[in-house]
Protein backbone atom coordinates (compact mmCIF):
# COMPACT_ATOMS: atom_id res chain seq x y z
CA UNK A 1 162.61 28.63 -43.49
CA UNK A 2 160.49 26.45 -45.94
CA UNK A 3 161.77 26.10 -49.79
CA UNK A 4 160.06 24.83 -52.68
CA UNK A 5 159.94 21.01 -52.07
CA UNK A 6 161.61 18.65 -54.67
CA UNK A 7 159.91 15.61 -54.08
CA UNK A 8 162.52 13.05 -55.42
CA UNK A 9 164.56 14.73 -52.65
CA UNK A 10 165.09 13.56 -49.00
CA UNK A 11 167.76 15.76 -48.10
CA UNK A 12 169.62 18.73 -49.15
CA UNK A 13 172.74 20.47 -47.31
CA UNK A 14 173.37 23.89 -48.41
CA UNK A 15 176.52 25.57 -47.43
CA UNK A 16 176.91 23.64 -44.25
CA UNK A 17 179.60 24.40 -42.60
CA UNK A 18 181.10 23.92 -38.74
CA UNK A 19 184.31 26.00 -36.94
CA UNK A 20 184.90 25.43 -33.48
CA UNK A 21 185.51 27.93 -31.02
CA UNK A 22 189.51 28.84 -30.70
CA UNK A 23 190.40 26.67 -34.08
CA UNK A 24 191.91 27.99 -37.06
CA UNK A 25 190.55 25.54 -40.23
CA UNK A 26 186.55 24.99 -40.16
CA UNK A 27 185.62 21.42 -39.67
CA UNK A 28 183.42 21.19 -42.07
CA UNK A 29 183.17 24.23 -45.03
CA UNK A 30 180.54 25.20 -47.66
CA UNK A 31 179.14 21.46 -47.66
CA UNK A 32 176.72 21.16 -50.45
CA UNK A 33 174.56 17.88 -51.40
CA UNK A 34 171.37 16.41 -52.57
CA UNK A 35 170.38 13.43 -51.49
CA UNK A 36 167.47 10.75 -53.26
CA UNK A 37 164.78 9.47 -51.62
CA UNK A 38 165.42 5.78 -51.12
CA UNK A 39 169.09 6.31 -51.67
CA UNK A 40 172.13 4.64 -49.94
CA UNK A 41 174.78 6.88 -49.67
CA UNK A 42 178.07 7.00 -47.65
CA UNK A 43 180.42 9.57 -46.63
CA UNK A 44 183.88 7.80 -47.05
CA UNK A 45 186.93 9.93 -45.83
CA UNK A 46 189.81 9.65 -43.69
CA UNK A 47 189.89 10.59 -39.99
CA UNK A 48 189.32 14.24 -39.87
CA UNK A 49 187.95 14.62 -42.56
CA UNK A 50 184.71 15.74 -41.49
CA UNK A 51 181.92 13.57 -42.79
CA UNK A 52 181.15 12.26 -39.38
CA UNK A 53 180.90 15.90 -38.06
CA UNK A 54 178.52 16.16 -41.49
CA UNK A 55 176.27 13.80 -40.33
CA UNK A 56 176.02 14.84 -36.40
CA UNK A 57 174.64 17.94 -37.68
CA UNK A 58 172.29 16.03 -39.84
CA UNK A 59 171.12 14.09 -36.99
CA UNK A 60 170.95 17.18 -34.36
CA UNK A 61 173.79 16.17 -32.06
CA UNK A 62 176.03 19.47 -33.44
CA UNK A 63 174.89 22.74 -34.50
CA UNK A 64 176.15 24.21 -37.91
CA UNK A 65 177.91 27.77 -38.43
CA UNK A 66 176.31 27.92 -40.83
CA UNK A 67 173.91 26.77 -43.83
CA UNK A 68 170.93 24.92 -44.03
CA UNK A 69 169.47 21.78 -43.49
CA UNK A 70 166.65 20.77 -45.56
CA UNK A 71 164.03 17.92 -45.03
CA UNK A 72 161.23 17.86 -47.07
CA UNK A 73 161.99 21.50 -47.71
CA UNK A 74 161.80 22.36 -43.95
CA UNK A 75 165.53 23.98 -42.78
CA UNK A 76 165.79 21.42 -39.38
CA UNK A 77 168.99 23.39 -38.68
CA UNK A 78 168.08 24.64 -35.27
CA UNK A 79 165.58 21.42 -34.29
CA UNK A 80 166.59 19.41 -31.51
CA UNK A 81 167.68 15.76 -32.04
CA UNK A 82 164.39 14.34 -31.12
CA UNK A 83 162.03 16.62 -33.18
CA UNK A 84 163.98 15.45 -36.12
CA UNK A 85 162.54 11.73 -36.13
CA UNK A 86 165.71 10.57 -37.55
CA UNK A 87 166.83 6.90 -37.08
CA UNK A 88 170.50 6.65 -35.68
CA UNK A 89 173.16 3.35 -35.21
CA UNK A 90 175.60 4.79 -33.59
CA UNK A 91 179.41 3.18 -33.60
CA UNK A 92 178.47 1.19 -30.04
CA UNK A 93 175.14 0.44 -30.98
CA UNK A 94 173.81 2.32 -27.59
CA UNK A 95 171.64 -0.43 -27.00
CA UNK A 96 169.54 0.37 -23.69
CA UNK A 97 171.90 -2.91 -21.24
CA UNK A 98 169.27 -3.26 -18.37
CA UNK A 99 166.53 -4.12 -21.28
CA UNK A 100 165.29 -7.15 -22.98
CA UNK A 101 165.96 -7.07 -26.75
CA UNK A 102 162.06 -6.54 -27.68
CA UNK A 103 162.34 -3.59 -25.25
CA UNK A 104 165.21 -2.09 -26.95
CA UNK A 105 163.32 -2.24 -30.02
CA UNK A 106 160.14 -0.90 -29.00
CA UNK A 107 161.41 1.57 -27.12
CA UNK A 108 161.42 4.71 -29.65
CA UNK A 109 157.46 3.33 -30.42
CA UNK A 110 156.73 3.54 -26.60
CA UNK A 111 158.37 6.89 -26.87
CA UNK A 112 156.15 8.14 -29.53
CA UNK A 113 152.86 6.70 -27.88
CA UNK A 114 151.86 4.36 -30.17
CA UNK A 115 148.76 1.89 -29.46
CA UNK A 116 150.16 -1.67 -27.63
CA UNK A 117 148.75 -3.73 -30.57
CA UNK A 118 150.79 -1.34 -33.23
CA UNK A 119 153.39 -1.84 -30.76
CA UNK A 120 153.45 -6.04 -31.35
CA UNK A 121 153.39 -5.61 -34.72
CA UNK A 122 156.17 -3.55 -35.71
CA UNK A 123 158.16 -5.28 -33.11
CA UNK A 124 157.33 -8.88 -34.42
CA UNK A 125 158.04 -7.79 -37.73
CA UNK A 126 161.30 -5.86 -37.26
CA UNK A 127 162.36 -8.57 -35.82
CA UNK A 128 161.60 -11.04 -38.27
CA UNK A 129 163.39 -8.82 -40.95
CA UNK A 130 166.41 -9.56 -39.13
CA UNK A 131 166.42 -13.02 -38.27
CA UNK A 132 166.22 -12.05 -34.54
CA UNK A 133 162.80 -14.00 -33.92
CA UNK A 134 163.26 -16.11 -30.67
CA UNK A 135 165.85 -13.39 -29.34
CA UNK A 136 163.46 -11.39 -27.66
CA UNK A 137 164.09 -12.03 -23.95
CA UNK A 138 167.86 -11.77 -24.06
CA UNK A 139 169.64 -8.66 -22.74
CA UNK A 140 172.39 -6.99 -25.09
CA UNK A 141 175.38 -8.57 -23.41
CA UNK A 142 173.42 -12.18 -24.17
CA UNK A 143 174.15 -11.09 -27.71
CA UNK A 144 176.95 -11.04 -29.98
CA UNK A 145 178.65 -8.18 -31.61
CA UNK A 146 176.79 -9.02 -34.98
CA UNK A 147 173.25 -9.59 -33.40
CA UNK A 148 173.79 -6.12 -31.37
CA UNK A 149 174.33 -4.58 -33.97
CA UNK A 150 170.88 -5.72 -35.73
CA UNK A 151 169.15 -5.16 -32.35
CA UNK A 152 170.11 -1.65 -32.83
CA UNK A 153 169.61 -1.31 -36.95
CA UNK A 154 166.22 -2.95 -36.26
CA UNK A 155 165.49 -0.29 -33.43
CA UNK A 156 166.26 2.61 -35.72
CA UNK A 157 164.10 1.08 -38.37
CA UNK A 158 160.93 0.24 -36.41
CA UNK A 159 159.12 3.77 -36.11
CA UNK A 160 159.50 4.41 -40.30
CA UNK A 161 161.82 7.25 -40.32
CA UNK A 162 162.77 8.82 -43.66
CA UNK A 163 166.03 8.62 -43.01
CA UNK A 164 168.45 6.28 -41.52
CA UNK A 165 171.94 7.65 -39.95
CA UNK A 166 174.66 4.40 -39.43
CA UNK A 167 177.86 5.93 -37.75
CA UNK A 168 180.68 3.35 -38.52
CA UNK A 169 178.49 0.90 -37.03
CA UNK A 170 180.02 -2.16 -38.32
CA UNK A 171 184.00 -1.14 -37.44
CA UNK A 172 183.83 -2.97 -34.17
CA UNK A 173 183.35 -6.08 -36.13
CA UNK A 174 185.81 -8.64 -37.55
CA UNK A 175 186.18 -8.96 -41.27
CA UNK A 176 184.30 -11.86 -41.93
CA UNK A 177 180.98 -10.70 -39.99
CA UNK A 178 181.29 -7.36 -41.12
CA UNK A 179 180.96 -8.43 -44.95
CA UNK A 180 178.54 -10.75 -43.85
CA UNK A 181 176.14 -8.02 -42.32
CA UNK A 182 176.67 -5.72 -45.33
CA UNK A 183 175.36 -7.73 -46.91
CA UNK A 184 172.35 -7.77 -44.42
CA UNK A 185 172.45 -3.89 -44.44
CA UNK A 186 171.85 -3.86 -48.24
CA UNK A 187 168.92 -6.19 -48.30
CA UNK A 188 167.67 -4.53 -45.19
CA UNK A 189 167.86 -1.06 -47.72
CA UNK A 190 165.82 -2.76 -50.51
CA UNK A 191 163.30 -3.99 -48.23
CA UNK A 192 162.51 -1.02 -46.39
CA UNK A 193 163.36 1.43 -49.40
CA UNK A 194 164.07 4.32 -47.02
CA UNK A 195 167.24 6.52 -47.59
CA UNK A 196 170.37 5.08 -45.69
CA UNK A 197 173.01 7.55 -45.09
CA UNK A 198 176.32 5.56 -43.93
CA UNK A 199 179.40 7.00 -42.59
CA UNK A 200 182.73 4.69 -42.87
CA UNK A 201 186.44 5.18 -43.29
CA UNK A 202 186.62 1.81 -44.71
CA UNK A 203 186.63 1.93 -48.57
CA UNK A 204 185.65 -1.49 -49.46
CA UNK A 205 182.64 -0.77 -47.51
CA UNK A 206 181.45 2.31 -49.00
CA UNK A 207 181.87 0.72 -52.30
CA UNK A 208 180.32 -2.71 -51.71
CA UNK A 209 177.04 -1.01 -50.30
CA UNK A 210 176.64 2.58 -51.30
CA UNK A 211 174.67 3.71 -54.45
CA UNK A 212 176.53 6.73 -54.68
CA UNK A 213 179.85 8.15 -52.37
CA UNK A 214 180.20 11.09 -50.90
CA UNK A 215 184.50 11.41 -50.70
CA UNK A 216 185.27 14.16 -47.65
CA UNK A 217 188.64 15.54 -47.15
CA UNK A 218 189.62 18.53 -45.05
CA UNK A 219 185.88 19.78 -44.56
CA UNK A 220 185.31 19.73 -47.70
CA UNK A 221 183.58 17.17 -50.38
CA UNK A 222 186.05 16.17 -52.98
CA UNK A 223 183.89 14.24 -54.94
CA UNK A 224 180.10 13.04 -55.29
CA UNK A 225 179.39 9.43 -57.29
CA UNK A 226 178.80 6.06 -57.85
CA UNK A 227 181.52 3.85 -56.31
CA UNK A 228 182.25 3.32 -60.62
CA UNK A 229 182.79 6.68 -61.54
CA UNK A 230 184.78 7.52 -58.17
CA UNK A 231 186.93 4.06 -59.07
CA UNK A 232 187.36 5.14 -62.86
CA UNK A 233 186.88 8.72 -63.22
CA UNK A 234 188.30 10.54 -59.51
CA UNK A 235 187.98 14.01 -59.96
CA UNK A 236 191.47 14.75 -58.11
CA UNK A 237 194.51 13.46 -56.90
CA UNK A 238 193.35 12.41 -53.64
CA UNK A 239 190.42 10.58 -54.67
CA UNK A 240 192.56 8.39 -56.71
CA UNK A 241 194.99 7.54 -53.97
CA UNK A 242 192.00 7.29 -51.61
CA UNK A 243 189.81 5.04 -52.99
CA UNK A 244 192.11 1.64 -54.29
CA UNK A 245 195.49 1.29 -55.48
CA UNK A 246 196.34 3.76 -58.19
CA UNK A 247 199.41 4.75 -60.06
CA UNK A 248 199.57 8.57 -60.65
CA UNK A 249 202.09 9.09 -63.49
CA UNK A 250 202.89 12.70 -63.50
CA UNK A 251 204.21 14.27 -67.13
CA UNK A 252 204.18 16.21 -70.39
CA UNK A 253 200.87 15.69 -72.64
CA UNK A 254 202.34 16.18 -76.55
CA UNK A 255 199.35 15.59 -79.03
CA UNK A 256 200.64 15.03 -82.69
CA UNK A 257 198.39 14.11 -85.89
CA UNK A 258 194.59 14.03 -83.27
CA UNK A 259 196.82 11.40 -81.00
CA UNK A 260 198.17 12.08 -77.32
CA UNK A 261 200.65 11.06 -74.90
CA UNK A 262 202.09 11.22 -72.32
CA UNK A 263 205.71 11.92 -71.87
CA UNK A 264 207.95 10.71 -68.58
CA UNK A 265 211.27 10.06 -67.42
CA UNK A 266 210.84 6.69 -68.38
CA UNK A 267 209.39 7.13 -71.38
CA UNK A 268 206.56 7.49 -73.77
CA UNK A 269 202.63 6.66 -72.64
CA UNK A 270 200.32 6.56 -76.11
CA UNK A 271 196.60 7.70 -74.24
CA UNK A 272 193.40 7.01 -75.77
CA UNK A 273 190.66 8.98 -76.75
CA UNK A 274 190.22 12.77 -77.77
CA UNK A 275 193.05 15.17 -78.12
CA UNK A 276 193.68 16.98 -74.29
CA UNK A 277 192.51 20.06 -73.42
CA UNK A 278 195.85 21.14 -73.44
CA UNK A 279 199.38 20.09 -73.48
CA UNK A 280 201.82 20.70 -70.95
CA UNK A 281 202.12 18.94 -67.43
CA UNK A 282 199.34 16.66 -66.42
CA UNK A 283 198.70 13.44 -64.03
CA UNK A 284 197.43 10.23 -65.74
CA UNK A 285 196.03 7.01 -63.75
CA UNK A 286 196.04 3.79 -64.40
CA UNK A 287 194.76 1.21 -61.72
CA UNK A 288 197.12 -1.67 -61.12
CA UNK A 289 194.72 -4.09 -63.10
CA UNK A 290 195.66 -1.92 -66.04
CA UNK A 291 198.68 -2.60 -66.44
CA UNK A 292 200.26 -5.81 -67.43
CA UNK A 293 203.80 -7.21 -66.60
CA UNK A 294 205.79 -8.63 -69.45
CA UNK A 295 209.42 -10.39 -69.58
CA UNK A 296 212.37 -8.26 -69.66
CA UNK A 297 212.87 -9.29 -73.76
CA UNK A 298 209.48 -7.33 -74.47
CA UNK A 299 210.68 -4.70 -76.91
CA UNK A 300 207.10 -3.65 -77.51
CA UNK A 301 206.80 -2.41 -73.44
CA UNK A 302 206.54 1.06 -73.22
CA UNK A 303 208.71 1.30 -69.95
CA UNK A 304 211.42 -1.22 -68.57
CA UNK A 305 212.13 -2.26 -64.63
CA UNK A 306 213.04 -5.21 -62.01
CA UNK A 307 210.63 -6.15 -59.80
CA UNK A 308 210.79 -4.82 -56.14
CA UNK A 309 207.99 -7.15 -54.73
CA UNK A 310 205.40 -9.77 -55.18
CA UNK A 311 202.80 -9.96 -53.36
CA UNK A 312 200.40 -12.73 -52.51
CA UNK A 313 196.68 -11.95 -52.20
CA UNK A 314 194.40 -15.40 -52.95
CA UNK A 315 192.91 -14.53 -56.08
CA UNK A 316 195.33 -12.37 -57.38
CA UNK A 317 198.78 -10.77 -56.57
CA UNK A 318 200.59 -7.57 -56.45
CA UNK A 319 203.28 -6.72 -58.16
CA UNK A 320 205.72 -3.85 -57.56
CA UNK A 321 208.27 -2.91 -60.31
CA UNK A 322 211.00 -0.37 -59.69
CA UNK A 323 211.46 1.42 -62.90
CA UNK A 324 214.61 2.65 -64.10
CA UNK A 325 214.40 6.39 -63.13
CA UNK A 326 213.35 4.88 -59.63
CA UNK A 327 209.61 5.55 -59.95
CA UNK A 328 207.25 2.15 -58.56
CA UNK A 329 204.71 0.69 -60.47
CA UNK A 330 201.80 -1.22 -59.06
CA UNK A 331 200.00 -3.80 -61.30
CA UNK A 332 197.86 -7.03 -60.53
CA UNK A 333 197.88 -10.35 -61.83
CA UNK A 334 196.45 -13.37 -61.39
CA UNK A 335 196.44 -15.59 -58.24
CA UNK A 336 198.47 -18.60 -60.24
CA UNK A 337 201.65 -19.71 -59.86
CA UNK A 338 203.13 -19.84 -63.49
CA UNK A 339 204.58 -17.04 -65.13
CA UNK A 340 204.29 -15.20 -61.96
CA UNK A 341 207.77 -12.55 -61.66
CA UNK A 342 210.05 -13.11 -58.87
CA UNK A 343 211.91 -10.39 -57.03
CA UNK A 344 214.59 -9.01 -58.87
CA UNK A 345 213.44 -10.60 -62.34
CA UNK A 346 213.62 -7.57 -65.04
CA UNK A 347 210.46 -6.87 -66.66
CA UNK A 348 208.38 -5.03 -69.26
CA UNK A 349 205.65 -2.83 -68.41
CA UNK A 350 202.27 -2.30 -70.61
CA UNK A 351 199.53 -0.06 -70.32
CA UNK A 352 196.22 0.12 -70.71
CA UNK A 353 195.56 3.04 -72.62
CA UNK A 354 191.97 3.21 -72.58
CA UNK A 355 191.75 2.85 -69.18
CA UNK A 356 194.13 5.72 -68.43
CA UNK A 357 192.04 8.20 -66.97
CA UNK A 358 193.08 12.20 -66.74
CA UNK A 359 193.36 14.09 -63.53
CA UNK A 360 193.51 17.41 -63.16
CA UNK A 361 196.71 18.95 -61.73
CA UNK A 362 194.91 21.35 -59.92
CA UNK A 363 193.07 18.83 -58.05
């Protein structure tokens, strides 16, 4: 089925959905997204969840339900893998082990009978892109993890496909190398200003490279934006404890004389901004580096507890209070040693109220 083509669009997903045969919960339901041309974006969710499901039905590997699959207005639902001239990095990089790295890498232009000089070309250059120049005779297991892994990026890139599919394909990786080659990834992304759809579990990932996030949960998408407005504005409860540390503060909203608060065991919250839509019970979050920890003397703190923990992070630390009703608190401070509360010290605890941030109980 062809649809009217939106030509700032790559890809769209309507209603995409998956159930297996003798299962009672689809693993993927009603999935619905638009995705830029020239856009990075990830689908971030825990195991399960279904976004890698999502994007094996992108790339051809599993057949939908049900929905559609649109590229460049052209439903590729029922199109084989290789008709879909989709780029893939797959989780083990599937690099080709009885070939030479240039042969890995010019394989899918071999495939698609291009001339021997175009051939040269794209290979030299892919490989230059990469900082793989001078690797060209060495077989995959001559390689490490981190140059594999370009070896296969650069082999997905080298036949100009309009979009690229990464499955996890940095989670074999140790921390250090892994940051290192997102940041390769990214400027990979600007130079070759294709569309980049990434698949992780890891959050700092999909926020350090992703222009926007797509959050999965159960089959379904709980929430669609930039790493920013999924950080500051989550649109339910599990996107909050998802993505970061967050403390959910469930209570009464009162709003008195155009101001609002909210009201908890422990005490009194004053929120900023605009009256609520409503009183009655509602979740507020504030991220730990929201709220401050004072001395146990601050009669201006709007709740009171002893710290539980202290922990030490570099930069910065983490501190857990224990409130008095028994509730824990999560807030960050700095990384230096003076001032910094011990275990079992009573403390204060501030908030800041116009970074508290509304979440829908229904969500």
């Amino acid at each position: 089925m062809t649809v009217a083509v939106d030509t700032d669009l790559a890809l769209k997903l309507r209603g995409v959905s998956k159930q297996y045969p003798g299962t009672d919960a689809a693993a993927v339901s009603g999935v619905d997204l638009d995705i830029r041309r020239g856009e990075f974006v990830t689908f971030l969710g825990p195991s399960g969840s279904g976004k890698t499901t999502t994007l094996n039905m992108i790339a051809g590997f599993i057949s939908p339900t049900g929905g559609q699959i649109l590229l460049d207005g052209k439903d590729i639902a029922d199109l084989p893998p290789h008709r879909r001239n989709l780029g893939m990095v797959f989780q083990n990089y599937a690099l080709f082990p009885h070939m030479s790295v240039w042969d890995n890498v010019a394989f899918p232009l071999v495939e698609r009978k291009y001339p021997k000089e175009q051939i040269r070309e794209r290979v030299r250059a892919a490989l230059e892109m990469v900082n793989l120049t001078g690797f060209e005779k060495r077989r995959p297991r001559e390689l490490s993890g981190g140059q594999q892994q370009r070896v296969a990026l650069t082999r997905a890139l080298v036949f100009d496909p309009p979009i690229l599919l990464m499955d996890e394909p940095l989670s074999a990786l140790d921390k250090k190398l892994r940051q290192r080659l997102q940041l390769e990834i990214k400027r990979v992304h600007r130079e070759v200003g294709i569309t980049f759809l990434f698949v992780t579990h890891d959050q700092e990932e999909a926020m350090a490279l992703s222009d926007r996030v797509v959050v999965f949960d159960h089959g379904r998408i709980e929430q669609v934006g930039t790493p920013d407005e999924l950080y500051r504005r989550p649109a339910t409860r599990f996107v909050a404890e998802f993505l970061g540390d967050s403390n959910l503060i469930d209570g009464r909203l009162v709003t008195s004389d155009g101001t609002v608060a909210l009201e908890a065991p422990e005490g009194r919250i004053p929120l900023a901004g605009p009256p609520a839509p409503s009183d009655g019970e509602h979740c507020v979050m504030f991220r730990p580096e929201d709220v401050r920890v004072t001395s146990g003397e601050d009669d201006a703190a709007a709740w009171k507890g002893t710290v539980r923990e202290v922990v030490y992070l570099g930069s910065e630390r983490r501190v857990i209070v224990t409130t008095e009703t028994g509730r824990d608190v999560t807030a960050r401070t700095s990384g230096e040693t003076t001032g910094v509360p011990r275990v079992g010290d009573a403390v204060g605890l501030r908030f800041s109220a116009s970074n508290a941030w509304l979440i829908p109980t229904t969500g």
